[in-house]
PDB file of N, CA and C in Angstrom:
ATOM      1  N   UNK A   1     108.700 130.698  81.902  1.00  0.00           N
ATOM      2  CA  UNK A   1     108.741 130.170  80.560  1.00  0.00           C
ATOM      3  C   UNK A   1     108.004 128.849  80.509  1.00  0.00           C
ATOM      4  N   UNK A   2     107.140 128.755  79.517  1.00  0.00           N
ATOM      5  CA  UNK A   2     106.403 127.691  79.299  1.00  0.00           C
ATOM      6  C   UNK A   2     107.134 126.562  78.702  1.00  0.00           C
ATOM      7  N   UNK A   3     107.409 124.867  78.998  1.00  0.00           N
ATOM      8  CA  UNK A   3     107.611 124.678  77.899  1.00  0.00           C
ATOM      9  C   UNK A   3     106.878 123.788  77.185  1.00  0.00           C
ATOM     10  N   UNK A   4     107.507 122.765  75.976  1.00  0.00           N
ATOM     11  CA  UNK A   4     106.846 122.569  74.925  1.00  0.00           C
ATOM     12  C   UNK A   4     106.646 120.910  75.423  1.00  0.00           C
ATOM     13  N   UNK A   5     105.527 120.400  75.756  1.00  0.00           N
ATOM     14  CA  UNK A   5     105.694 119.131  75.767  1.00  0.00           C
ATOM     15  C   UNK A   5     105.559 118.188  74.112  1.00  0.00           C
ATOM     16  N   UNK A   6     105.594 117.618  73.945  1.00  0.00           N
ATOM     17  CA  UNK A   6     106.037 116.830  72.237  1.00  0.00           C
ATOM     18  C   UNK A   6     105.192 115.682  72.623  1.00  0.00           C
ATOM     19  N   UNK A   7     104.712 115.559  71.068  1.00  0.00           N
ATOM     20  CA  UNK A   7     103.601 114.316  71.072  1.00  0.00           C
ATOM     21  C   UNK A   7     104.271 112.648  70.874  1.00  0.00           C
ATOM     22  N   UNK A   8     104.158 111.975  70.578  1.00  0.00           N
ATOM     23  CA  UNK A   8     104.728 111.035  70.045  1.00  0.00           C
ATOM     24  C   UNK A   8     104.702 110.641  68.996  1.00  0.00           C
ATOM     25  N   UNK A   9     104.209 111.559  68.124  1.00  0.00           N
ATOM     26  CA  UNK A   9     104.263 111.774  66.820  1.00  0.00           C
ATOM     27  C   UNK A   9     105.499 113.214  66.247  1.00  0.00           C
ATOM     28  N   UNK A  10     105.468 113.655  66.852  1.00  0.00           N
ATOM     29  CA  UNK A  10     106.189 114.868  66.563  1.00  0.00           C
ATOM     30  C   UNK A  10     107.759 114.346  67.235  1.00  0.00           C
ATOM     31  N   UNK A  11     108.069 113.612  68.088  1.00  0.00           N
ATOM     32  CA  UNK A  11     109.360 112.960  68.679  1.00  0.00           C
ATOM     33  C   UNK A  11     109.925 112.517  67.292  1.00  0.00           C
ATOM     34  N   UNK A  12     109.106 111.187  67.261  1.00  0.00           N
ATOM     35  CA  UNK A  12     109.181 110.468  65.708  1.00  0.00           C
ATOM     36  C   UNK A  12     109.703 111.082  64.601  1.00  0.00           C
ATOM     37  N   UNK A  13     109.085 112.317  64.168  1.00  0.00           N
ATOM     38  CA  UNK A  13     109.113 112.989  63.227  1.00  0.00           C
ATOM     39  C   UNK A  13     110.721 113.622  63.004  1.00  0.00           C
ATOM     40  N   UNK A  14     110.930 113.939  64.509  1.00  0.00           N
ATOM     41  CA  UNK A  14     112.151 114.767  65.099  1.00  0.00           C
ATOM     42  C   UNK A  14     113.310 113.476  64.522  1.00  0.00           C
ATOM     43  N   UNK A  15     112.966 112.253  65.112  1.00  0.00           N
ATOM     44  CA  UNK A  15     114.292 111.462  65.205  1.00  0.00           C
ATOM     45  C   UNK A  15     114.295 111.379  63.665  1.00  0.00           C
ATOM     46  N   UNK A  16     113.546 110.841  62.784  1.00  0.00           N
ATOM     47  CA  UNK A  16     113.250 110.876  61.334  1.00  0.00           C
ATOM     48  C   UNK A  16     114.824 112.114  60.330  1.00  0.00           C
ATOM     49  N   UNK A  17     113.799 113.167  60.892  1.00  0.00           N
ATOM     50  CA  UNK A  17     113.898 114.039  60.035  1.00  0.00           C
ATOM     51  C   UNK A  17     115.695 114.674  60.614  1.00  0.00           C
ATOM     52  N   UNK A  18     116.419 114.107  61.695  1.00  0.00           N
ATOM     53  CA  UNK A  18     117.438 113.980  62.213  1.00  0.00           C
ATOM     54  C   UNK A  18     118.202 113.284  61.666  1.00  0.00           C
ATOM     55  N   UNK A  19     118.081 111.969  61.253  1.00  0.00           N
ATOM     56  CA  UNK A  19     118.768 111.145  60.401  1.00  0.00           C
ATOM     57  C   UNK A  19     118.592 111.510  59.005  1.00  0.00           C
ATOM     58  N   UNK A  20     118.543 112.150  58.633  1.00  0.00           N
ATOM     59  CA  UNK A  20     118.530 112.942  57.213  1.00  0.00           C
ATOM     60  C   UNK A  20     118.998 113.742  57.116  1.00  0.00           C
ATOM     61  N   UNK A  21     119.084 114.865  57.720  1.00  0.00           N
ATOM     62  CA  UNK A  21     119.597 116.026  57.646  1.00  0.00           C
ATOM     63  C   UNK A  21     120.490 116.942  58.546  1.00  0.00           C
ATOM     64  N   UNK A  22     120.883 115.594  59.683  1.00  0.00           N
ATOM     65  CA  UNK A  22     121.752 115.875  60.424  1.00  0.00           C
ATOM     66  C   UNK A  22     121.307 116.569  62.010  1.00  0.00           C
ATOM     67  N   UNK A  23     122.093 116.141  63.367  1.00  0.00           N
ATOM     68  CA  UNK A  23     121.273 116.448  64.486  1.00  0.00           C
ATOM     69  C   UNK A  23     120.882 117.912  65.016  1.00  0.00           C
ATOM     70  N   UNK A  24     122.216 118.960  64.777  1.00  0.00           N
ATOM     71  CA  UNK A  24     122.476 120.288  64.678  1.00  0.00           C
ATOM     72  C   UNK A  24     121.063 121.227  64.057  1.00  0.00           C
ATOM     73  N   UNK A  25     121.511 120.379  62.519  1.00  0.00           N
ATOM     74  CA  UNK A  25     120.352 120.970  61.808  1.00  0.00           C
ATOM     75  C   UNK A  25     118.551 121.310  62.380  1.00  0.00           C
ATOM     76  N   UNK A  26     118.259 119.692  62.747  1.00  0.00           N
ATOM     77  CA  UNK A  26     116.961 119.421  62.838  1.00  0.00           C
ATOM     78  C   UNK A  26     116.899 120.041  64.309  1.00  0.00           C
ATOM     79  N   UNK A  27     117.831 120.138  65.532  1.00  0.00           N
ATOM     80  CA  UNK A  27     117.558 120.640  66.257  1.00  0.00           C
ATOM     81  C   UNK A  27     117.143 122.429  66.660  1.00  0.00           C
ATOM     82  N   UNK A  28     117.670 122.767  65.549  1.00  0.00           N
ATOM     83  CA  UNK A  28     117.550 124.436  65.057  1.00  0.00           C
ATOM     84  C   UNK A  28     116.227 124.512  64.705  1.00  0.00           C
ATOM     85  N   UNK A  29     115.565 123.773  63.769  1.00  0.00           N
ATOM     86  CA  UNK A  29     114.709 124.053  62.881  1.00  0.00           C
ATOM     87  C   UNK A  29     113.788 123.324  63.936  1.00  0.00           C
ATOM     88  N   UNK A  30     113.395 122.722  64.774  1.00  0.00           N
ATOM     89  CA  UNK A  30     112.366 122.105  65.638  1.00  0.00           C
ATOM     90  C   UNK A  30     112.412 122.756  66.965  1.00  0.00           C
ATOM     91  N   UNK A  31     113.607 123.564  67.432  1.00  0.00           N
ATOM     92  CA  UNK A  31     114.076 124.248  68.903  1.00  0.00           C
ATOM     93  C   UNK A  31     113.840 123.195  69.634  1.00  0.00           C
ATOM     94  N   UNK A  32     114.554 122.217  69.365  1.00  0.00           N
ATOM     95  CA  UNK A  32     114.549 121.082  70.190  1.00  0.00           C
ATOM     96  C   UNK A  32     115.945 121.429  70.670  1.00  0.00           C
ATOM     97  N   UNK A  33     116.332 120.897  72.243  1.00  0.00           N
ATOM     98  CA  UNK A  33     118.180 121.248  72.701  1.00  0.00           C
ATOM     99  C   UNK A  33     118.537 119.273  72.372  1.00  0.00           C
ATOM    100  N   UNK A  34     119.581 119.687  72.405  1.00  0.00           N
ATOM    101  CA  UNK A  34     120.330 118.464  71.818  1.00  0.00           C
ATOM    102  C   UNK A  34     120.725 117.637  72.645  1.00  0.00           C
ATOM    103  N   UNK A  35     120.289 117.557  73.748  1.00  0.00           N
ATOM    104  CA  UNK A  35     120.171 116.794  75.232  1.00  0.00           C
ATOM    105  C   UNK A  35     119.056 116.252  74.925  1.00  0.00           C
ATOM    106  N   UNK A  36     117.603 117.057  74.795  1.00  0.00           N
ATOM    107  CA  UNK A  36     116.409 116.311  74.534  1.00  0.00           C
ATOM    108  C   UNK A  36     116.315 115.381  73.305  1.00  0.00           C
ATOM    109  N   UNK A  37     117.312 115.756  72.345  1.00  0.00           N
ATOM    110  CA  UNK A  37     117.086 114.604  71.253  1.00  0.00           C
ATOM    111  C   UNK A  37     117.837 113.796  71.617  1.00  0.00           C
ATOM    112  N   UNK A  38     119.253 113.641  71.800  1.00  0.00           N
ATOM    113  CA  UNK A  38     119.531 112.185  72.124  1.00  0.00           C
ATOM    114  C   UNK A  38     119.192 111.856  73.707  1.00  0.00           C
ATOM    115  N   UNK A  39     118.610 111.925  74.695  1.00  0.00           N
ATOM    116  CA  UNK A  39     117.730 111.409  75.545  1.00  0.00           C
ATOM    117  C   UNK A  39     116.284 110.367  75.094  1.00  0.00           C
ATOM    118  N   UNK A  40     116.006 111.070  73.317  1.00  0.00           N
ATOM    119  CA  UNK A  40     114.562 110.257  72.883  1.00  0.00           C
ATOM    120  C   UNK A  40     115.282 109.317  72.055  1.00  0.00           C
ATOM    121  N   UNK A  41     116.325 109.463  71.610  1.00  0.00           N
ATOM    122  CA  UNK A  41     117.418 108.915  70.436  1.00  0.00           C
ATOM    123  C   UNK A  41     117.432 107.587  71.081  1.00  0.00           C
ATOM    124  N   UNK A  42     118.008 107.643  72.626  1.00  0.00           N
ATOM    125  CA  UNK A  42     118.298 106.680  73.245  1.00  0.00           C
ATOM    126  C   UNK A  42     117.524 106.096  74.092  1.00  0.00           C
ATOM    127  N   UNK A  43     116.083 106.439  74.472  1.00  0.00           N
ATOM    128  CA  UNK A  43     114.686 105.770  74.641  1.00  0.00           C
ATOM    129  C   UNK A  43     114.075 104.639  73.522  1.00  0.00           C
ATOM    130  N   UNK A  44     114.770 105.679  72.332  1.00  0.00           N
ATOM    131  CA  UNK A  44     113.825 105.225  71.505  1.00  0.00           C
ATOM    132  C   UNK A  44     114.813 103.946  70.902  1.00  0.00           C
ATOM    133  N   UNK A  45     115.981 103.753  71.083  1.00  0.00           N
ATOM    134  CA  UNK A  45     116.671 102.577  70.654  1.00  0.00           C
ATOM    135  C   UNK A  45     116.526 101.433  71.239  1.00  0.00           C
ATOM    136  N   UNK A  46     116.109 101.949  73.160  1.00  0.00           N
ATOM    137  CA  UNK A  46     116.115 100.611  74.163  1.00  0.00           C
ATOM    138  C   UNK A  46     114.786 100.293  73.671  1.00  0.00           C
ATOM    139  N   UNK A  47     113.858 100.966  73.472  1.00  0.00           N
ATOM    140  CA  UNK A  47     112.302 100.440  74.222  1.00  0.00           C
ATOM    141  C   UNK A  47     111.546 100.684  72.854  1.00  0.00           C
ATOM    142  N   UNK A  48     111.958 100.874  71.527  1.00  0.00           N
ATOM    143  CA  UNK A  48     110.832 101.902  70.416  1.00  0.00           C
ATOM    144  C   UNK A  48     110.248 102.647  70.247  1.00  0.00           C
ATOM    145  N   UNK A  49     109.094 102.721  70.234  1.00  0.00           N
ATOM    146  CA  UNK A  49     108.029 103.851  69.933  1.00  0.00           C
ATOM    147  C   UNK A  49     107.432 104.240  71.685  1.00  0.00           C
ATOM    148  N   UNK A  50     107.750 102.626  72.099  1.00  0.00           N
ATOM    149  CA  UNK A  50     107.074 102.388  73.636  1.00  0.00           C
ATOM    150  C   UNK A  50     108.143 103.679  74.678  1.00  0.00           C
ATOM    151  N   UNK A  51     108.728 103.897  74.063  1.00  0.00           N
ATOM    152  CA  UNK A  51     109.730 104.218  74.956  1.00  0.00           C
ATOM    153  C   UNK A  51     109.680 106.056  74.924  1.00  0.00           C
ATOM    154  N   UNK A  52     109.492 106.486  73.912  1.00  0.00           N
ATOM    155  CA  UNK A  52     108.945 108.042  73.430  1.00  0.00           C
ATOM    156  C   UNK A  52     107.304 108.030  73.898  1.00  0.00           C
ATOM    157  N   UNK A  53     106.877 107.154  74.117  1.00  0.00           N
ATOM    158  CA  UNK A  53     105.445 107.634  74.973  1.00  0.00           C
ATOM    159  C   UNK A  53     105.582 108.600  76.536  1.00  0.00           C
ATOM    160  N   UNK A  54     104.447 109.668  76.428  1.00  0.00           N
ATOM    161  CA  UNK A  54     104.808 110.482  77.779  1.00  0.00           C
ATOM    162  C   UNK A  54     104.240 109.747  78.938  1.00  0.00           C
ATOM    163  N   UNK A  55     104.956 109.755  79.800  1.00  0.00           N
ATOM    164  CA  UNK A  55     104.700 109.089  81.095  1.00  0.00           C
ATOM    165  C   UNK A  55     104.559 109.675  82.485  1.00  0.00           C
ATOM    166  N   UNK A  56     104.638 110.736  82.056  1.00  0.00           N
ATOM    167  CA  UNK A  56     104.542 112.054  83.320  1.00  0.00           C
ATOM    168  C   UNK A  56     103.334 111.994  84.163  1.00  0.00           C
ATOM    169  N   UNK A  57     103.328 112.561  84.876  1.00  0.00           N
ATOM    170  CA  UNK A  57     102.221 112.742  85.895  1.00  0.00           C
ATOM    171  C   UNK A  57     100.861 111.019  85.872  1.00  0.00           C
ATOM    172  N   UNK A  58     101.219 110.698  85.472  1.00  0.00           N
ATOM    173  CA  UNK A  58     100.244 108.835  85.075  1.00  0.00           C
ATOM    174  C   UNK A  58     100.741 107.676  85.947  1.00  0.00           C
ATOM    175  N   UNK A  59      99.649 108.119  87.212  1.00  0.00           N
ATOM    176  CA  UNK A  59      99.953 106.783  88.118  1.00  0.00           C
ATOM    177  C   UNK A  59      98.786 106.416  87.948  1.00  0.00           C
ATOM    178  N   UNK A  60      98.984 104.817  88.210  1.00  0.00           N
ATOM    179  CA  UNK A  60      97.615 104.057  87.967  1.00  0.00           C
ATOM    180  C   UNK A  60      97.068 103.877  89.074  1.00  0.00           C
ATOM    181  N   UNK A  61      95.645 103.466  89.217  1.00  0.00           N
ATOM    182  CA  UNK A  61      95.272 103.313  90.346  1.00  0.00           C
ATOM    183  C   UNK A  61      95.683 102.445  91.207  1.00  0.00           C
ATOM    184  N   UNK A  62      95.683 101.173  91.257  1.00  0.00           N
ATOM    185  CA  UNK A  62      96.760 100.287  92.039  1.00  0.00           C
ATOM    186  C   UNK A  62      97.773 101.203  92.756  1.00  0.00           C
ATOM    187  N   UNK A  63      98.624 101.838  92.325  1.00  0.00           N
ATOM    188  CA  UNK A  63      99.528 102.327  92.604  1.00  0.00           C
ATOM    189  C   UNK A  63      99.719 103.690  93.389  1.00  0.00           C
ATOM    190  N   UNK A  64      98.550 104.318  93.403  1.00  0.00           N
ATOM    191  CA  UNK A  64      97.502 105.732  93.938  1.00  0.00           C
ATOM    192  C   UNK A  64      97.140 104.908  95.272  1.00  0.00           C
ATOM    193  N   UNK A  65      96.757 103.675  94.799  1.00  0.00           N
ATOM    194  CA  UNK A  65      95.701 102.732  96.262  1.00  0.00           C
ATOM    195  C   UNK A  65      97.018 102.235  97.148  1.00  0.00           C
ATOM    196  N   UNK A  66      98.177 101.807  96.890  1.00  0.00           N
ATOM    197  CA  UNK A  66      99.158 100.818  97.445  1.00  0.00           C
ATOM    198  C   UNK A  66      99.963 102.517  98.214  1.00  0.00           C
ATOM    199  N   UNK A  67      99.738 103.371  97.872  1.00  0.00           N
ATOM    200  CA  UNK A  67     100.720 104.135  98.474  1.00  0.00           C
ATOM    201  C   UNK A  67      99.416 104.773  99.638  1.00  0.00           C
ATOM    202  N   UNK A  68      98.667 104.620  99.349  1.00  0.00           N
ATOM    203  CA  UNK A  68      97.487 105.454 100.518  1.00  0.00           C
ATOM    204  C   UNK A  68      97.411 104.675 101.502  1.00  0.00           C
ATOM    205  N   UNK A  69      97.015 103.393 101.334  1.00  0.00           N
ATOM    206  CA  UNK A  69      97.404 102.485 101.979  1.00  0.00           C
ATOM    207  C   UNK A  69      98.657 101.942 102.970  1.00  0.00           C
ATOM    208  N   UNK A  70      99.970 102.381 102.169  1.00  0.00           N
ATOM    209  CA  UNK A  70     101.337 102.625 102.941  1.00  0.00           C
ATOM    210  C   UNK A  70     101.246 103.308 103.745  1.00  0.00           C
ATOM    211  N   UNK A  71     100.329 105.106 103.181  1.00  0.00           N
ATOM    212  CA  UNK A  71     100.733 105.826 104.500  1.00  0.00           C
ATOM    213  C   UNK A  71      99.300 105.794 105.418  1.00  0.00           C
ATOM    214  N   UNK A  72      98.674 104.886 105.478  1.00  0.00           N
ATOM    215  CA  UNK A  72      98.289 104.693 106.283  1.00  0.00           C
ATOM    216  C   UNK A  72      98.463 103.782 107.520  1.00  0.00           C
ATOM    217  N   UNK A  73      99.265 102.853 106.834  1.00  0.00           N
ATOM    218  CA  UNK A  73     100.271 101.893 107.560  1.00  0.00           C
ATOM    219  C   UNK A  73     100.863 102.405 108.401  1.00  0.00           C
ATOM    220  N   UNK A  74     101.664 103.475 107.887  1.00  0.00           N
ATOM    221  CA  UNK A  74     102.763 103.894 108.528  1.00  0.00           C
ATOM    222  C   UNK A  74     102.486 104.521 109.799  1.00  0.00           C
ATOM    223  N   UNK A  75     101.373 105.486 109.525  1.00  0.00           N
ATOM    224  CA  UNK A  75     100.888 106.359 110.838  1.00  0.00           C
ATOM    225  C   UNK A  75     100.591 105.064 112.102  1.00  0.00           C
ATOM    226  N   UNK A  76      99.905 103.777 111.229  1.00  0.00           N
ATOM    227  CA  UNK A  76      99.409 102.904 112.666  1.00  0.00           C
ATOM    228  C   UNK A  76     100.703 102.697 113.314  1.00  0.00           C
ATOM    229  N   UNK A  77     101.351 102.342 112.593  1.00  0.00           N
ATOM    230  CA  UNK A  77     102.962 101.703 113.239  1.00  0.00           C
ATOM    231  C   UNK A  77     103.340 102.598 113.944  1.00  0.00           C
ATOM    232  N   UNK A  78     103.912 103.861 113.604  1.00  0.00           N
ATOM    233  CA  UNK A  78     104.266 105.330 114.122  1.00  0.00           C
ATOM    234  C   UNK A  78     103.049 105.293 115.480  1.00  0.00           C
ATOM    235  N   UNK A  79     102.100 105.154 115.451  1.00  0.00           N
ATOM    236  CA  UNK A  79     101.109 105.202 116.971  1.00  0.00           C
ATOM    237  C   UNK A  79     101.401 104.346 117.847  1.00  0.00           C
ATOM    238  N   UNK A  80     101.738 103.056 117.187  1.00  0.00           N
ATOM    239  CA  UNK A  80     101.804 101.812 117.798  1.00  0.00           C
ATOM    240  C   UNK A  80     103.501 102.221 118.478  1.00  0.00           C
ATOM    241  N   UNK A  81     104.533 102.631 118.231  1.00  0.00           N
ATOM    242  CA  UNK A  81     105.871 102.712 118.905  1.00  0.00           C
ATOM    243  C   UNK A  81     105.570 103.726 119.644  1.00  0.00           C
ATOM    244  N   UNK A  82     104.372 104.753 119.525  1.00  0.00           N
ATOM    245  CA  UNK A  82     104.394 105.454 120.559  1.00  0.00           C
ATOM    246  C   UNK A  82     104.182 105.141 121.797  1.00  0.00           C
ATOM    247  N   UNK A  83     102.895 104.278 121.838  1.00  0.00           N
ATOM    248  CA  UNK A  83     102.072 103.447 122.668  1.00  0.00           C
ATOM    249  C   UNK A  83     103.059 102.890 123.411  1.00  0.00           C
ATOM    250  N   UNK A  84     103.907 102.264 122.596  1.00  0.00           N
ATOM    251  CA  UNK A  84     104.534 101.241 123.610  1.00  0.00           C
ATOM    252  C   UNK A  84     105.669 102.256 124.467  1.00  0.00           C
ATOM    253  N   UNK A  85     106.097 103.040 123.751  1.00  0.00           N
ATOM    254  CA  UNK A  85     107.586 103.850 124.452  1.00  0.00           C
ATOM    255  C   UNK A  85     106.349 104.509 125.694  1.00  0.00           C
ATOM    256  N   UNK A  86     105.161 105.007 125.382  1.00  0.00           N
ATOM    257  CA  UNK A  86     104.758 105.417 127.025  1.00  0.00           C
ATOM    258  C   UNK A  86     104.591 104.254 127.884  1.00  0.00           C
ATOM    259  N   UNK A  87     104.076 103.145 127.109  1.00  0.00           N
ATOM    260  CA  UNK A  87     104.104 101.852 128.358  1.00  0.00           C
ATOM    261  C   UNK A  87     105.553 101.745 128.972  1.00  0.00           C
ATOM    262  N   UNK A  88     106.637 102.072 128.454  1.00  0.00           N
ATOM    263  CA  UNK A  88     108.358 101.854 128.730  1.00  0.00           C
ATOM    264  C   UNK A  88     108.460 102.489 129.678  1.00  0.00           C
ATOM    265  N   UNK A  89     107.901 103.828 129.328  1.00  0.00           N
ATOM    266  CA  UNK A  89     107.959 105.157 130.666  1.00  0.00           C
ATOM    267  C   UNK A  89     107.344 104.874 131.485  1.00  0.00           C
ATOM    268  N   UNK A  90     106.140 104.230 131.355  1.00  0.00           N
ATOM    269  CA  UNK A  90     105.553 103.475 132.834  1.00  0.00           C
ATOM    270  C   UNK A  90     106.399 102.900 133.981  1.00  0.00           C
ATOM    271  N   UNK A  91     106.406 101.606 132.795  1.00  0.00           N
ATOM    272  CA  UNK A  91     106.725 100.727 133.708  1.00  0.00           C
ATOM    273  C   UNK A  91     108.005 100.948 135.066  1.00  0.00           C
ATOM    274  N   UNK A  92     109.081 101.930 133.972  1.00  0.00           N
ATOM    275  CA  UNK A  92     110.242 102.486 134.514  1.00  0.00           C
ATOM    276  C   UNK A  92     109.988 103.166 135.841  1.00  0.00           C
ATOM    277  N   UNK A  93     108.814 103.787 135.714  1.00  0.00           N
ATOM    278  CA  UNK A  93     108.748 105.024 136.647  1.00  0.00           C
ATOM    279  C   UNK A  93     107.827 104.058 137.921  1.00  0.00           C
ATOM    280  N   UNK A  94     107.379 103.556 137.591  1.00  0.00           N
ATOM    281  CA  UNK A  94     106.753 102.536 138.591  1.00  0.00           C
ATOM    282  C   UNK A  94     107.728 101.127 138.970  1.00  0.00           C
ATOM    283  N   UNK A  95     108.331 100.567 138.442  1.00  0.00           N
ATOM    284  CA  UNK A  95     109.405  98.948 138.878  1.00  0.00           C
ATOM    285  C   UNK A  95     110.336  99.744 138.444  1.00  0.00           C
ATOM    286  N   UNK A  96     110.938 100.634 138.624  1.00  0.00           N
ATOM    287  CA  UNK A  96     112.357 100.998 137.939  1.00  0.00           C
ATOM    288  C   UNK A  96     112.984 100.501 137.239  1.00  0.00           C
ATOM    289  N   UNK A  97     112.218  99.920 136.517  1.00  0.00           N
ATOM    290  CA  UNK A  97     112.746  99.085 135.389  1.00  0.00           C
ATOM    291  C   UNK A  97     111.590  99.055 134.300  1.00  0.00           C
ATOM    292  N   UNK A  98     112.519  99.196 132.696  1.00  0.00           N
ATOM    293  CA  UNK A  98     111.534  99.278 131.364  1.00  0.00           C
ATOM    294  C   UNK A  98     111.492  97.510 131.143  1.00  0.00           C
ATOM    295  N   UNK A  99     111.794  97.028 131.291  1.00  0.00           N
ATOM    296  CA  UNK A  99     111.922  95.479 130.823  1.00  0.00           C
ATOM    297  C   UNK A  99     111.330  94.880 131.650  1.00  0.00           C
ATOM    298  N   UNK A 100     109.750  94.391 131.295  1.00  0.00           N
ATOM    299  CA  UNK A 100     108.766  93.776 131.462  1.00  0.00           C
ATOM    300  C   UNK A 100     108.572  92.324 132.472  1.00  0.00           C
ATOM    301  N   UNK A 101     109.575  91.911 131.586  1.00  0.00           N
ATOM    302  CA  UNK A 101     110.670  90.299 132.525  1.00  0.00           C
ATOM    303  C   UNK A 101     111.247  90.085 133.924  1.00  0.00           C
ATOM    304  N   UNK A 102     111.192  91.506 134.226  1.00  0.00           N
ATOM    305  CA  UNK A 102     112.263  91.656 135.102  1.00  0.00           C
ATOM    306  C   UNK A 102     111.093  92.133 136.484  1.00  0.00           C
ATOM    307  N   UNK A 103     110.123  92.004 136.168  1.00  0.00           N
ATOM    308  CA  UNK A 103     109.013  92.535 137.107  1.00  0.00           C
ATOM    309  C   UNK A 103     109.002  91.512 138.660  1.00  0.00           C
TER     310      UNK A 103
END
């Protein structure tokens, strides 16, 4: 089943034409479920019009760049504890001992 994404004009229209003629009503006549209207009911009270804008799938670039960047981080770090846990196994297997200090 497909569904219906809503413009921010047609939300508007919804909350509008809701306070007039009641939530039941307008939700019949738009096949809107009555979860989705007061979910925009109550967007639209915190934040306004700003708040019924769609925001789905819209990452900005900054934010595309800061996470590519993370996981690229991450893999160095993740290499880097590897690195060292085989230097650990070294050292162990050679001074019977992992702690460097103690040489």
């Amino acid at each position: 089943m497909k569904y219906k994404r809503w413009t921010l004009k047609e939300k508007l229209e919804i909350l509008e034409h809701a306070q007039e003629f009641g939530v039941v009503e307008t939700c019949r006549k738009f096949s809107v479920s009555t979860g989705n209207y007061y979910s925009w009911r109550k967007k639209f009270d915190a934040q306004g019009e700003a708040g019924l804008k769609n925001t789905y799938h819209k990452k900005s670039k900054e934010l595309r760049k800061s996470e590519e960047e993370n996981r690229v981080l991450r893999k160095l770090l993740a290499d880097k504890e590897i690195e060292l846990e085989v230097q650990r196994e070294l050292l162990k297997k050679k001074f019977g001992t992992s702690d460097p200090r103690k040489i």
